[in-house]
Protein backbone atom coordinates (compact mmCIF):
# COMPACT_ATOMS: atom_id res chain seq x y z
CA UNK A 1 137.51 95.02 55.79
CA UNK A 2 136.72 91.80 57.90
CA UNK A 3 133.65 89.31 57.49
CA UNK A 4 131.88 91.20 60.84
CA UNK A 5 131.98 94.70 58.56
CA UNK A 6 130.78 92.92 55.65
CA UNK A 7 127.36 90.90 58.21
CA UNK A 8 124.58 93.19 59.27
CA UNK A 9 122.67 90.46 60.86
CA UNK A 10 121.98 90.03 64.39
CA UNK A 11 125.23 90.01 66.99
CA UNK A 12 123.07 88.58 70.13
CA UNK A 13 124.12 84.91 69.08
CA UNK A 14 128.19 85.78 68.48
CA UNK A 15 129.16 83.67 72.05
CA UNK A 16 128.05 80.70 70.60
CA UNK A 17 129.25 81.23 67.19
CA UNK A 18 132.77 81.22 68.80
CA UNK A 19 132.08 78.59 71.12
CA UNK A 20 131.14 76.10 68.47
CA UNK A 21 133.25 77.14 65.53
CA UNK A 22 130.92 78.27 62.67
CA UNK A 23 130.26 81.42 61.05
CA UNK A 24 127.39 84.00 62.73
CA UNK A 25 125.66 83.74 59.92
CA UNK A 26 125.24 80.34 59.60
CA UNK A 27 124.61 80.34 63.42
CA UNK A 28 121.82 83.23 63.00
CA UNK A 29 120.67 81.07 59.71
CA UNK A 30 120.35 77.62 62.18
CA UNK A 31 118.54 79.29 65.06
CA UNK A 32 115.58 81.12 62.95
CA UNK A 33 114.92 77.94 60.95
CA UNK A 34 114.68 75.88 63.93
CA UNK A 35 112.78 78.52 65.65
CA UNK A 36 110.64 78.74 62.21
CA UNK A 37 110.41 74.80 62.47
CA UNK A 38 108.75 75.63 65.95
CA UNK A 39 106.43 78.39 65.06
CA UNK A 40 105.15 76.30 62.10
CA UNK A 41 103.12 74.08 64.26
CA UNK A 42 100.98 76.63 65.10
CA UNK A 43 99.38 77.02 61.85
CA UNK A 44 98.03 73.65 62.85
CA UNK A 45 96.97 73.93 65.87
CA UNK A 46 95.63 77.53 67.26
CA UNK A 47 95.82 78.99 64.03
CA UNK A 48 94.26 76.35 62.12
CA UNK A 49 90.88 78.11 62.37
CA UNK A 50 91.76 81.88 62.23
CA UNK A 51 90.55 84.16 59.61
CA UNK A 52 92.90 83.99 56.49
CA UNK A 53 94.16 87.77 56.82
CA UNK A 54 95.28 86.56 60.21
CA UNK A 55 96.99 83.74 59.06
CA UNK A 56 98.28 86.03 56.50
CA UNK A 57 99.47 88.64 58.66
CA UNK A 58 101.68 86.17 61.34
CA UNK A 59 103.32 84.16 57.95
CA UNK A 60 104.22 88.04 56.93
CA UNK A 61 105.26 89.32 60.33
CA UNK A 62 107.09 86.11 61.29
CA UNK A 63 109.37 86.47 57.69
CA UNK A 64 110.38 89.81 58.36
CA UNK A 65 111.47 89.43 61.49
CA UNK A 66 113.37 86.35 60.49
CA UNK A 67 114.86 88.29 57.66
CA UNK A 68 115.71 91.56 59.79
CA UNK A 69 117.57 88.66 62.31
CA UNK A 70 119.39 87.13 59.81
CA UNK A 71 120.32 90.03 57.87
CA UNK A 72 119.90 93.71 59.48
CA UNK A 73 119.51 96.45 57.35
CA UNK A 74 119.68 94.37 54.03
CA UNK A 75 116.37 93.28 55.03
CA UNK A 76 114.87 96.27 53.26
CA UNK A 77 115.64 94.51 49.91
CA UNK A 78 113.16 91.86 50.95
CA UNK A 79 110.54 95.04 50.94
CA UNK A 80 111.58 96.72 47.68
CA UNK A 81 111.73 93.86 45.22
CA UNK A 82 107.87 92.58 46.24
CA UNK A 83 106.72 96.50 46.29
CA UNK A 84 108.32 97.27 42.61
CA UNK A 85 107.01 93.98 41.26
CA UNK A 86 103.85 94.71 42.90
CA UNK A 87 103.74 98.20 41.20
CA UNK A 88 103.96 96.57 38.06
CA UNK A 89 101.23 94.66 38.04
CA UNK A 90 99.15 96.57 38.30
CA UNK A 91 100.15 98.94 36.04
CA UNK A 92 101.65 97.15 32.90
CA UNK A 93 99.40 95.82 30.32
CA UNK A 94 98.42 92.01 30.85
CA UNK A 95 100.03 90.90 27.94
CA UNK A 96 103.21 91.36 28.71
CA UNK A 97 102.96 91.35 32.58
CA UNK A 98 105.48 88.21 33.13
CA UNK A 99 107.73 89.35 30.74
CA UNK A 100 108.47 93.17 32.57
CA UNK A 101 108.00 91.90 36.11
CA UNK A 102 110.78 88.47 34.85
CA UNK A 103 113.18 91.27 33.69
CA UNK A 104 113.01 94.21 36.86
CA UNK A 105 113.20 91.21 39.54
CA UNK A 106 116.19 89.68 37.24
CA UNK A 107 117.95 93.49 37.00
CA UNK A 108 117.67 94.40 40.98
CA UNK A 109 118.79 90.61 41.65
CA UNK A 110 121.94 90.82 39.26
CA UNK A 111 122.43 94.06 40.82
CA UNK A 112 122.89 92.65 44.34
CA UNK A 113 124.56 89.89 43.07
CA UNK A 114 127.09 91.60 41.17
CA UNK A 115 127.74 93.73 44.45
CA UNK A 116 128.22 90.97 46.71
CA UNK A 117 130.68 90.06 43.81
CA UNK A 118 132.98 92.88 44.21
CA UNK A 119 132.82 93.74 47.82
CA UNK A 120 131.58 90.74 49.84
CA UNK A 121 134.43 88.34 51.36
CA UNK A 122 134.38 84.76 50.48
CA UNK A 123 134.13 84.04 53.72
CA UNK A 124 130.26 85.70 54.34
CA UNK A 125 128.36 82.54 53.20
CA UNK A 126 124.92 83.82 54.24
CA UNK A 127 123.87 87.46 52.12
CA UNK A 128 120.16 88.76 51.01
CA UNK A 129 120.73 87.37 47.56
CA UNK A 130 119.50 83.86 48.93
CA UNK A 131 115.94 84.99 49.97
CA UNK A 132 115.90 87.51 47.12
CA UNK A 133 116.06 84.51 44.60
CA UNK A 134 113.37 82.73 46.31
CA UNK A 135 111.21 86.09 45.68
CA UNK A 136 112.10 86.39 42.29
CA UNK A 137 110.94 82.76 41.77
CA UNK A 138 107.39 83.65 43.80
CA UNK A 139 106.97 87.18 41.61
CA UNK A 140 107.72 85.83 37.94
CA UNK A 141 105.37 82.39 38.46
CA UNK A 142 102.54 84.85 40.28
CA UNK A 143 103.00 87.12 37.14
CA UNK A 144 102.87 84.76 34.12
CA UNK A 145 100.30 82.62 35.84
CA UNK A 146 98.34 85.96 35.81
CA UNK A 147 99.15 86.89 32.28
CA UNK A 148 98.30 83.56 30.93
CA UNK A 149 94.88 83.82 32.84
CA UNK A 150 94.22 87.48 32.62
CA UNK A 151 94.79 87.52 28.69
CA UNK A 152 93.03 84.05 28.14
CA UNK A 153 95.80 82.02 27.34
CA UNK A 154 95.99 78.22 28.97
CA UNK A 155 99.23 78.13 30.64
CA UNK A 156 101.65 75.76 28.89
CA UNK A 157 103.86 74.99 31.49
CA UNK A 158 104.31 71.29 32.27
CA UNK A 159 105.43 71.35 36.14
CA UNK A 160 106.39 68.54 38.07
CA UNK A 161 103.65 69.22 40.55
CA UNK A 162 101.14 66.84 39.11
CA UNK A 163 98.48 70.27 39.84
CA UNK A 164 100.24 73.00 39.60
CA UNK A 165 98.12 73.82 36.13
CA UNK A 166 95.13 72.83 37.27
CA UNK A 167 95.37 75.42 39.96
CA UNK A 168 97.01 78.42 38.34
CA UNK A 169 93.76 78.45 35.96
CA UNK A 170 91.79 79.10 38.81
CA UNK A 171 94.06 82.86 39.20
CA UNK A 172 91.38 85.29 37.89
CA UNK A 173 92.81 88.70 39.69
CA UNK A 174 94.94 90.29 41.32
CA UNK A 175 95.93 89.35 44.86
CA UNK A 176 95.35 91.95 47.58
CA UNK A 177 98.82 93.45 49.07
CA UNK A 178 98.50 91.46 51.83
CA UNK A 179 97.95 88.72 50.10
CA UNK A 180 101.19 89.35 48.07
CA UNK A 181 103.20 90.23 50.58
CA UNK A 182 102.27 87.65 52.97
CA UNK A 183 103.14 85.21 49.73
CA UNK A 184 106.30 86.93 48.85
CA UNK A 185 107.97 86.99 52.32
CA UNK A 186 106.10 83.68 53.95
CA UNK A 187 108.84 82.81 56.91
CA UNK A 188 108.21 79.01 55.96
CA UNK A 189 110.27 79.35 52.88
CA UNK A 190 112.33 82.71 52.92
CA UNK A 191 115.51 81.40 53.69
CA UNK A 192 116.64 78.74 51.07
CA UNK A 193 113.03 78.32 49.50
CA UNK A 194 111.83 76.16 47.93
CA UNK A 195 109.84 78.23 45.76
CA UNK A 196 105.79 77.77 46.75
CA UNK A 197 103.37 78.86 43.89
CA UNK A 198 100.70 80.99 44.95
CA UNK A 199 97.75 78.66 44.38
CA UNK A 200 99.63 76.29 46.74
CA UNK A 201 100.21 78.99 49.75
CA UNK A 202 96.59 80.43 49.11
CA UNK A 203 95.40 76.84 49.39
CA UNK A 204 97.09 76.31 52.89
CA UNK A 205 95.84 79.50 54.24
CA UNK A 206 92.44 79.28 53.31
CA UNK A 207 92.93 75.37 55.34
CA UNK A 208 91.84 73.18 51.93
CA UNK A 209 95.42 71.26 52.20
CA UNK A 210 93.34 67.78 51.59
CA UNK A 211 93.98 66.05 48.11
CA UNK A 212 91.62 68.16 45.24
CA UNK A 213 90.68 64.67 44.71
CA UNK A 214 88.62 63.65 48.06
CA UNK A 215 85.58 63.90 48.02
CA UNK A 216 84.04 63.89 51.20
CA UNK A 217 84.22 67.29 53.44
CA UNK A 218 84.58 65.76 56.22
CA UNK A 219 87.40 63.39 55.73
CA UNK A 220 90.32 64.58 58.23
CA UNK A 221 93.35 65.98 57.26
CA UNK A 222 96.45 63.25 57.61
CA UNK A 223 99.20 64.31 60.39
CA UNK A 224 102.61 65.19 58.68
CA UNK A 225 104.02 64.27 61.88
CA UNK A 226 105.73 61.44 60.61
CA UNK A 227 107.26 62.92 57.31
CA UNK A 228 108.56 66.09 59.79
CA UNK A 229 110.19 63.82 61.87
CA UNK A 230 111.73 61.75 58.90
CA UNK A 231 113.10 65.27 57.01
CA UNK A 232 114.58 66.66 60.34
CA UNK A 233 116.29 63.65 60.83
CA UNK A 234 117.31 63.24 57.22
CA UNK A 235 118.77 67.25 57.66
CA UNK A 236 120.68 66.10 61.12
CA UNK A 237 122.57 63.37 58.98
CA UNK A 238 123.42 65.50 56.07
CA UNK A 239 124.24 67.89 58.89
CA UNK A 240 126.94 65.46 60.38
CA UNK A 241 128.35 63.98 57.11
CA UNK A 242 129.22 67.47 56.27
CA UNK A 243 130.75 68.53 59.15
CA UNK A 244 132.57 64.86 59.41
CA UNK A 245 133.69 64.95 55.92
CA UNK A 246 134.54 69.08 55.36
CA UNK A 247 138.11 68.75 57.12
CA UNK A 248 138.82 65.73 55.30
CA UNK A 249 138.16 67.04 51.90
CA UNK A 250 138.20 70.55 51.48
CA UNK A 251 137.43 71.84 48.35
CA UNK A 252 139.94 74.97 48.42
CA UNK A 253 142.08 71.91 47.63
CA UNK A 254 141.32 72.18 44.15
CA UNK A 255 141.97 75.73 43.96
CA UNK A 256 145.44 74.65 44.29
CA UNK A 257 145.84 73.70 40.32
CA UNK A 258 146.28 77.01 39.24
CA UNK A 259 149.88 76.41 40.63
CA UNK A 260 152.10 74.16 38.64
CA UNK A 261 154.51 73.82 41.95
CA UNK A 262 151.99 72.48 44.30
CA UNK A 263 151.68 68.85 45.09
CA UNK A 264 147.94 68.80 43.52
CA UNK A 265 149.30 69.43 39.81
CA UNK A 266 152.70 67.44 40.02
CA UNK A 267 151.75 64.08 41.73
CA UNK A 268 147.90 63.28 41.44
CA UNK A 269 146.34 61.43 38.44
CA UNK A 270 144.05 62.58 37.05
CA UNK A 271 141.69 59.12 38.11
CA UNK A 272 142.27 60.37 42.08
CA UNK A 273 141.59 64.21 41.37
CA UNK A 274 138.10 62.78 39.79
CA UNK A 275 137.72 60.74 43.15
CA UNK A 276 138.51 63.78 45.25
CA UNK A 277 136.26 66.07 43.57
CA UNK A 278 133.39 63.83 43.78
CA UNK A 279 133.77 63.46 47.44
CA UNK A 280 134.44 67.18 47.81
CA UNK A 281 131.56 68.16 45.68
CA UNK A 282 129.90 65.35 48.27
CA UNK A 283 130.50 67.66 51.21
CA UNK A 284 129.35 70.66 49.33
CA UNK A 285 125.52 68.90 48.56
CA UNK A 286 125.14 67.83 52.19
CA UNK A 287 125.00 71.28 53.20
CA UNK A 288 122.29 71.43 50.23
CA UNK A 289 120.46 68.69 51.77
CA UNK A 290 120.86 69.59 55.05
CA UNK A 291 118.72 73.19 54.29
CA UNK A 292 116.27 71.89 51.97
CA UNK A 293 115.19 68.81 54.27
CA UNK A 294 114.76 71.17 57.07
CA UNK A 295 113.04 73.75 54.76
CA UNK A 296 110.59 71.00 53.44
CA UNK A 297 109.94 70.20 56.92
CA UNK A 298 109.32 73.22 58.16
CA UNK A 299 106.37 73.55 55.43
CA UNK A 300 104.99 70.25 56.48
CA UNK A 301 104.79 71.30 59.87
CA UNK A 302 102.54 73.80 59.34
CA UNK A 303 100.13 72.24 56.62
CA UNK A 304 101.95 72.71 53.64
CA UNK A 305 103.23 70.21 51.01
CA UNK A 306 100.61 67.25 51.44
CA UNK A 307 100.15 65.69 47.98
CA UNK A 308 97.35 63.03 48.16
CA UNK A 309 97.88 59.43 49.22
CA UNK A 310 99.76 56.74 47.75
CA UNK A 311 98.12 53.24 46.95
CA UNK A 312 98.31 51.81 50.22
CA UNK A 313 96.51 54.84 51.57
CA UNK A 314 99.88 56.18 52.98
CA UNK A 315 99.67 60.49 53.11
CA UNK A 316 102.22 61.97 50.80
CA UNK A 317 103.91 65.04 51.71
CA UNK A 318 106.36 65.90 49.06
CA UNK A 319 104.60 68.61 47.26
CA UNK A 320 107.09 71.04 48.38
CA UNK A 321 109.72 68.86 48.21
CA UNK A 322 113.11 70.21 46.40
CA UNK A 323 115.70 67.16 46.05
CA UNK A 324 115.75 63.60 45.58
CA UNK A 325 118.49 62.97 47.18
CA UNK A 326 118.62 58.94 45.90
CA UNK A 327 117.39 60.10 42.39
CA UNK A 328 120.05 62.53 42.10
CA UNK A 329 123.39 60.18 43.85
CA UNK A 330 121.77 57.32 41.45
CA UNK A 331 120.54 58.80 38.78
CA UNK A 332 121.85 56.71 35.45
CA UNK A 333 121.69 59.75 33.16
CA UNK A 334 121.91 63.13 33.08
CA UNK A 335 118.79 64.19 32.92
CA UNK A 336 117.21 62.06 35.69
CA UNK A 337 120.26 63.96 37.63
CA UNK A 338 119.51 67.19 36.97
CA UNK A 339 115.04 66.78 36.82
CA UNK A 340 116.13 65.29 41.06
CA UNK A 341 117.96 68.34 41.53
CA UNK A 342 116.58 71.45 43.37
CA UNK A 343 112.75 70.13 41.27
CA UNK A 344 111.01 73.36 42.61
CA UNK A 345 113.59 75.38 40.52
CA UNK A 346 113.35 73.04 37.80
CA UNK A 347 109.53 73.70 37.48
CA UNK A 348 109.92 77.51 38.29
CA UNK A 349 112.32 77.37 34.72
CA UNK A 350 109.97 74.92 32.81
CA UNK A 351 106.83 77.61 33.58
CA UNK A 352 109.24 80.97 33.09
CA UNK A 353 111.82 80.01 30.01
CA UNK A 354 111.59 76.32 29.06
CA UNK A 355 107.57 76.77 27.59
CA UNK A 356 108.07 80.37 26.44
CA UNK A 357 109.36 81.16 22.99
CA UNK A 358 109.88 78.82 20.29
CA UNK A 359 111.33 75.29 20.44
CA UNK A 360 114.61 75.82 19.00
CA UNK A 361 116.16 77.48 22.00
CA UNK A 362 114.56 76.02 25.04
CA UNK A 363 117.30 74.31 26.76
CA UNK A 364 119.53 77.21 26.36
CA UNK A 365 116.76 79.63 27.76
CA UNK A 366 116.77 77.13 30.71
CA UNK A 367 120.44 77.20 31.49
CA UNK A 368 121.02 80.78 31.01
CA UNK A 369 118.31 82.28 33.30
CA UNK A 370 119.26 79.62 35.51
CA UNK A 371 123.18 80.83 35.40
CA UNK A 372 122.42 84.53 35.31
CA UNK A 373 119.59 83.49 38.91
CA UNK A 374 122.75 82.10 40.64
CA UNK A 375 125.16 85.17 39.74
CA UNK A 376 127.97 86.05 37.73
CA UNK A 377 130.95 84.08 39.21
CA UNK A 378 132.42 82.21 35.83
CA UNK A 379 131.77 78.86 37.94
CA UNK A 380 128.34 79.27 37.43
CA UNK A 381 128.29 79.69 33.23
CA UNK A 382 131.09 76.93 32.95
CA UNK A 383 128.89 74.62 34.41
CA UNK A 384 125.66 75.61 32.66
CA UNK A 385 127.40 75.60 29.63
CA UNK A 386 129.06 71.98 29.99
CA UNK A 387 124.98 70.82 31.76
CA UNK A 388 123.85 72.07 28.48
CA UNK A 389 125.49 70.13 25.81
CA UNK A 390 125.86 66.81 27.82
CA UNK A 391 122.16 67.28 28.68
CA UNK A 392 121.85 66.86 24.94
CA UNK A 393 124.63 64.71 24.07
CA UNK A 394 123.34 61.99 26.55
CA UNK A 395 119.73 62.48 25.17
CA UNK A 396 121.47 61.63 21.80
CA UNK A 397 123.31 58.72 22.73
CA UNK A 398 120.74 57.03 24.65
CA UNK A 399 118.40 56.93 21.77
CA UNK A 400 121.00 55.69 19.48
CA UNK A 401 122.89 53.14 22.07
CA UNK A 402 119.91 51.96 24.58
CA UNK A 403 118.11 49.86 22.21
CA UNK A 404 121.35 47.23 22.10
CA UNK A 405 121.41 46.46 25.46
CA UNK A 406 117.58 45.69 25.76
CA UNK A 407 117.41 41.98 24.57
CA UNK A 408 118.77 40.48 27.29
CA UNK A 409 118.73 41.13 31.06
CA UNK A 410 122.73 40.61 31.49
CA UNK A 411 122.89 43.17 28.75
CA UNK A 412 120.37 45.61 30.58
CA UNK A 413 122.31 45.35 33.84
CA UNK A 414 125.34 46.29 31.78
CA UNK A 415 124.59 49.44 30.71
CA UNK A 416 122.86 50.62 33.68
CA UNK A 417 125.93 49.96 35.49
CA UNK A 418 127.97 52.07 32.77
CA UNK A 419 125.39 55.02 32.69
CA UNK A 420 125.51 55.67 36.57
CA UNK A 421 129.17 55.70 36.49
CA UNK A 422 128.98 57.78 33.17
CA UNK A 423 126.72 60.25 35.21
CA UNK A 424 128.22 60.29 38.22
CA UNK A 425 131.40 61.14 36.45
CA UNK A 426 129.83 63.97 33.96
CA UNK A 427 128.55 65.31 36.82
CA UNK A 428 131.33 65.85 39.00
CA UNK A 429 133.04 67.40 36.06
CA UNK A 430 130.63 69.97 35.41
CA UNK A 431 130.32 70.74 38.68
CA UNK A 432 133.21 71.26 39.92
CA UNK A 433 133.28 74.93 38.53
CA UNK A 434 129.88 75.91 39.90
CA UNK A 435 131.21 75.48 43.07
CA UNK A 436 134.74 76.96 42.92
CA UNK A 437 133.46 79.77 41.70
CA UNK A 438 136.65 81.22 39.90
CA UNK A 439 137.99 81.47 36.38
CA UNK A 440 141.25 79.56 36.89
CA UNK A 441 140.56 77.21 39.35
CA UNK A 442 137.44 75.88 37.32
CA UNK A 443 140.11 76.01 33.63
CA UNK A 444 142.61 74.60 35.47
CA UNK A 445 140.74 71.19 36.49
CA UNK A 446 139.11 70.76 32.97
CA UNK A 447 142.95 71.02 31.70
CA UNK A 448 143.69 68.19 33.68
CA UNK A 449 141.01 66.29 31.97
CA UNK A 450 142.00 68.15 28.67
CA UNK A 451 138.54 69.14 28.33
CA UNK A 452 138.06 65.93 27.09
CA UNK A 453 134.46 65.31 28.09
CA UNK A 454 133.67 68.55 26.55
CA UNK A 455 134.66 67.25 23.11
CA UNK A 456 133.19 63.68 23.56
CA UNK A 457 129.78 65.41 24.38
CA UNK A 458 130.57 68.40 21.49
CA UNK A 459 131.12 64.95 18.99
CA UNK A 460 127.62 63.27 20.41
CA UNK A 461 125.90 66.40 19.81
CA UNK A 462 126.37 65.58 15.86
CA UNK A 463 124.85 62.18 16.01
CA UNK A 464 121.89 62.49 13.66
CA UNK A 465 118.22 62.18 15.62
CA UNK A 466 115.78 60.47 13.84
CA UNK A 467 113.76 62.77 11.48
CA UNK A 468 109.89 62.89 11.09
CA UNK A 469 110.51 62.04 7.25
CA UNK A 470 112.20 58.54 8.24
CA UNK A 471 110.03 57.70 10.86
CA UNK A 472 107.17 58.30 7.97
CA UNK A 473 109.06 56.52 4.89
CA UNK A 474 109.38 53.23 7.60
CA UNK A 475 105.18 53.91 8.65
CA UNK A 476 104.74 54.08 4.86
CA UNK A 477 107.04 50.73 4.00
CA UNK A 478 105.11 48.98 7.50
CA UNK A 479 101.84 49.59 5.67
CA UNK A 480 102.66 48.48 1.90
CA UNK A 481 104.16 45.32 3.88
CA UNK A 482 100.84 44.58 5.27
CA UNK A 483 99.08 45.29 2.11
CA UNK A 484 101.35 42.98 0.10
CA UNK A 485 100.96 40.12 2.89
CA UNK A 486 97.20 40.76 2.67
CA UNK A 487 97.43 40.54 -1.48
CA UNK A 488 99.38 37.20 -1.41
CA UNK A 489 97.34 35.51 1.54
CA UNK A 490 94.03 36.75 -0.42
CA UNK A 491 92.24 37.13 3.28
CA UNK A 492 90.10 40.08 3.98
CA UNK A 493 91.61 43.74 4.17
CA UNK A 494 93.71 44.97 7.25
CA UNK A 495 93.08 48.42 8.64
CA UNK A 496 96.07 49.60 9.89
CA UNK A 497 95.54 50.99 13.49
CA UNK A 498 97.82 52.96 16.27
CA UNK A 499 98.70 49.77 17.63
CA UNK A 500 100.64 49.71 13.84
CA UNK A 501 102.14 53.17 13.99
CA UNK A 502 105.28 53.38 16.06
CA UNK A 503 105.03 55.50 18.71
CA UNK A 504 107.02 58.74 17.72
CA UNK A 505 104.23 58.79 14.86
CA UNK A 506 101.10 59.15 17.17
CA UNK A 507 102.75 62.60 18.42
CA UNK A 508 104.17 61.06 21.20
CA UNK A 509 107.58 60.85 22.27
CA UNK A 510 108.84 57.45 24.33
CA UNK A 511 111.44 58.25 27.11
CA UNK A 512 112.08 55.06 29.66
């Protein structure tokens, strides 16, 4: 079968597809977020005022259309997922509400994702499992925000939106099926997320979108003209690197290790296939940035994603922001990296797996509902498995190798200089995999490497953290110090305060 058997979008657009040279559905992807980028900016303007089912109604309209443009009779998954998770809410019990509505979203997703394993063509690009893993990010925050609320339980989760918890405690029922649907399938977000928690898209349709913080009703609410204008050109850049850069340094390249013959295994060293997989991999995040810039500015456009003001009074619209992009290309350890990567995700994990269950397991929870979210492609649990264990291993070494370097500014500029080379190289090593996809491919460019930064991280993962029991014994040997001091000088007795207590001992852990 050919990629047009395997696309059920919309055909209308297939001149220009040809003329220009890309896929139809990346074409029919392009034209509804532009024309969503459009639309937007009348949730500002004519529809600032109108009553919230309105409001709800055209966000709910506007997304299925999009979806039934983009992706034809698939589209009806975008109906069934919110309609069975919706069914289950209001029938389970409370208690355990998050936990059945996390595991049927996760089935009917791995379902569809399995099938577009088997059948689909590597060349279709665009499928219904994108916007289906935006809804399954929606559904499973909705539902554990409402467990933790219904069943009188704070919710734990530590999000990166600074008030994300604040808001989730005010969830004190159900929401109304238009409500949820409208939330589940809001065009502003469908296509590539990011993922918008329901306190946030209530809070733009109801029109409070000033910071919780102001005071005064009548202040007016800043223009995120600037900050659209900024994010559509930042997505018109990433846009042109890619498309500059893709011939250059394709990463089918790399595919080409799995034969011993080819030029790729005989005559490059392993130092250049490092450099061409970070460039390649470099091509492969534009197109990342490129979507998420304009998907950030499409929510701006219409209201959403303004996050208070910063000191100099300057409005802030990165609430719904999803990447970093110079926190993530200059991050100087891993997990700087990763926390500037996709962030939306990265709270939707911390809320979902990272704060449920017991301590022991969290970031293993974390990376494998993250890999089994993307799919099943190999790729995907190579690289999860290598983020894991360098996640830790470089949590382990920077306690144990940081503190040398800090005594002198020459010193300081050292290491940072080694730890964003470090990272940039760990990175492009584990990701390599999630991007080819494929088994061999992905074992055949670690064996070039001889796995080796497996087994340096696998060794750093045995460097012993410091215990509570040593941090007390050196608290304990810091006070009978003082006391002996005190004894000798015969002055007046010393209380020993927090300022005496190192930090780890006041319950609180020091990360810089």
């Amino acid at each position: 079968m050919t990629y047009y058997d395997y696309y059920d979008g919309s055909k209308i657009f297939l001149f220009l597809s040809s003329r220009i040279g890309l896929p139809l559905d990346l074409v029919n992807f392009l034209i509804a977020q532009v024309a969503a980028l459009c639309l937007a900016r009348l949730f500002r303007k004519p529809l600032r005022f109108a009553s919230p089912e309105f409001r709800h109604s055209v966000c709910l309209v506007i997304g299925l259309t999009m979806g039934y443009f983009c992706f034809g009779r698939q589209a009806i998954h975008l109906s069934v997922l919110p309609m069975l998770t919706y069914t289950l809410l209001k029938s389970v019990p409370h208690r355990i509400m998050g936990n059945v509505i996390l595991a049927a979203s996760m089935i009917y997703l791995s379902c569809l994702h399995l099938h577009r394993q088997i059948y689909h063509t590597a060349d279709y690009t665009l499928d219904i499992t994108g916007p289906l893993m935006v809804i399954t990010q929606r559904v499973t925050s909705l539902a554990y925000s409402l467990q933790d609320n219904l069943t009188g339980k704070a919710s734990s989760s530590k999000c990166t939106s600074n008030s994300v918890d604040r808001e989730l405690s005010k969830l004190e029922k159900i929401p109304s099926p238009l409500e949820y649907f409208a939330f589940t399938l809001a065009f502003q977000t469908l296509m590539c997320g990011p993922v918008v928690f329901y306190s946030d898209y209530i809070k733009f349709i109801e029109g409070a979108r000033v910071d919780e913080d102001e005071k005064t009703t009548s202040a007016k609410e800043p223009s995120p003209r600037r900050a659209v204008l900024y994010k559509v050109a930042g997505s018109l850049a990433a846009a042109l690197l890619y498309l500059t850069l893709a011939k250059k340094y394709p990463l089918t390249v790399l595919e080409e290790l799995t034969d011993p013959a080819s030029e790729v295994s005989r005559s490059w060293s392993a130092l250049y296939l490092l450099w061409y997989a970070y460039l390649s991999t470099l091509v492969v995040r534009c197109k990342y940035y490129h979507a998420w810039l304009l998907s950030e500015a499409i929510c701006n456009n219409c209201g959403m994603g303004f996050n208070g003001y910063d000191k100099d009074g300057t409005p802030k619209w990165d609430k719904m922001s999803n990447i970093d992009i110079f926190g993530f290309e200059f991050a100087q350890n891993f997990r700087l990296a990763v926390a500037s990567w996709n962030k939306n995700t990265n709270a939707w994990l911390r809320d979902v797996a990272y704060e449920r269950g017991g301590a022991a397991w969290r970031t293993s929870r974390v990376y494998a509902l993250s890999a089994v979210w993307h799919g099943f492609h190999p790729g995907y649990y190579l690289t999860f498995f290598a983020g894991g264990i360098f996640t830790i291993a470089a949590r382990k070494i920077r306690f144990a190798i940081r503190p040398l370097f800090l005594d002198s500014p020459p010193k300081k500029l050292f290491y940072d200089s080694l730890t964003f080379i470090t990272t940039r190289v760990a990175m492009t090593y584990a990701t390599v995999p999630f991007v080819l996809l494929h088994l061999a491919p992905s074992l055949a460019f670690y064996g070039k490497f001889y796995y080796s930064l497996h087994f340096i991280a696998l060794g750093a993962m045995l460097i012993p953290e410091k215990t509570k029991h040593s941090t007390v014994r050196k608290v304990s040997s810091h006070v009978l110090e003082i006391q002996h001091k005190t004894s000798v000088s015969n002055t007046t007795e010393v209380t020993v305060t927090n300022r005496d207590v190192p930090q780890e001992f006041n319950g609180k852990l020091k990360m810089s």
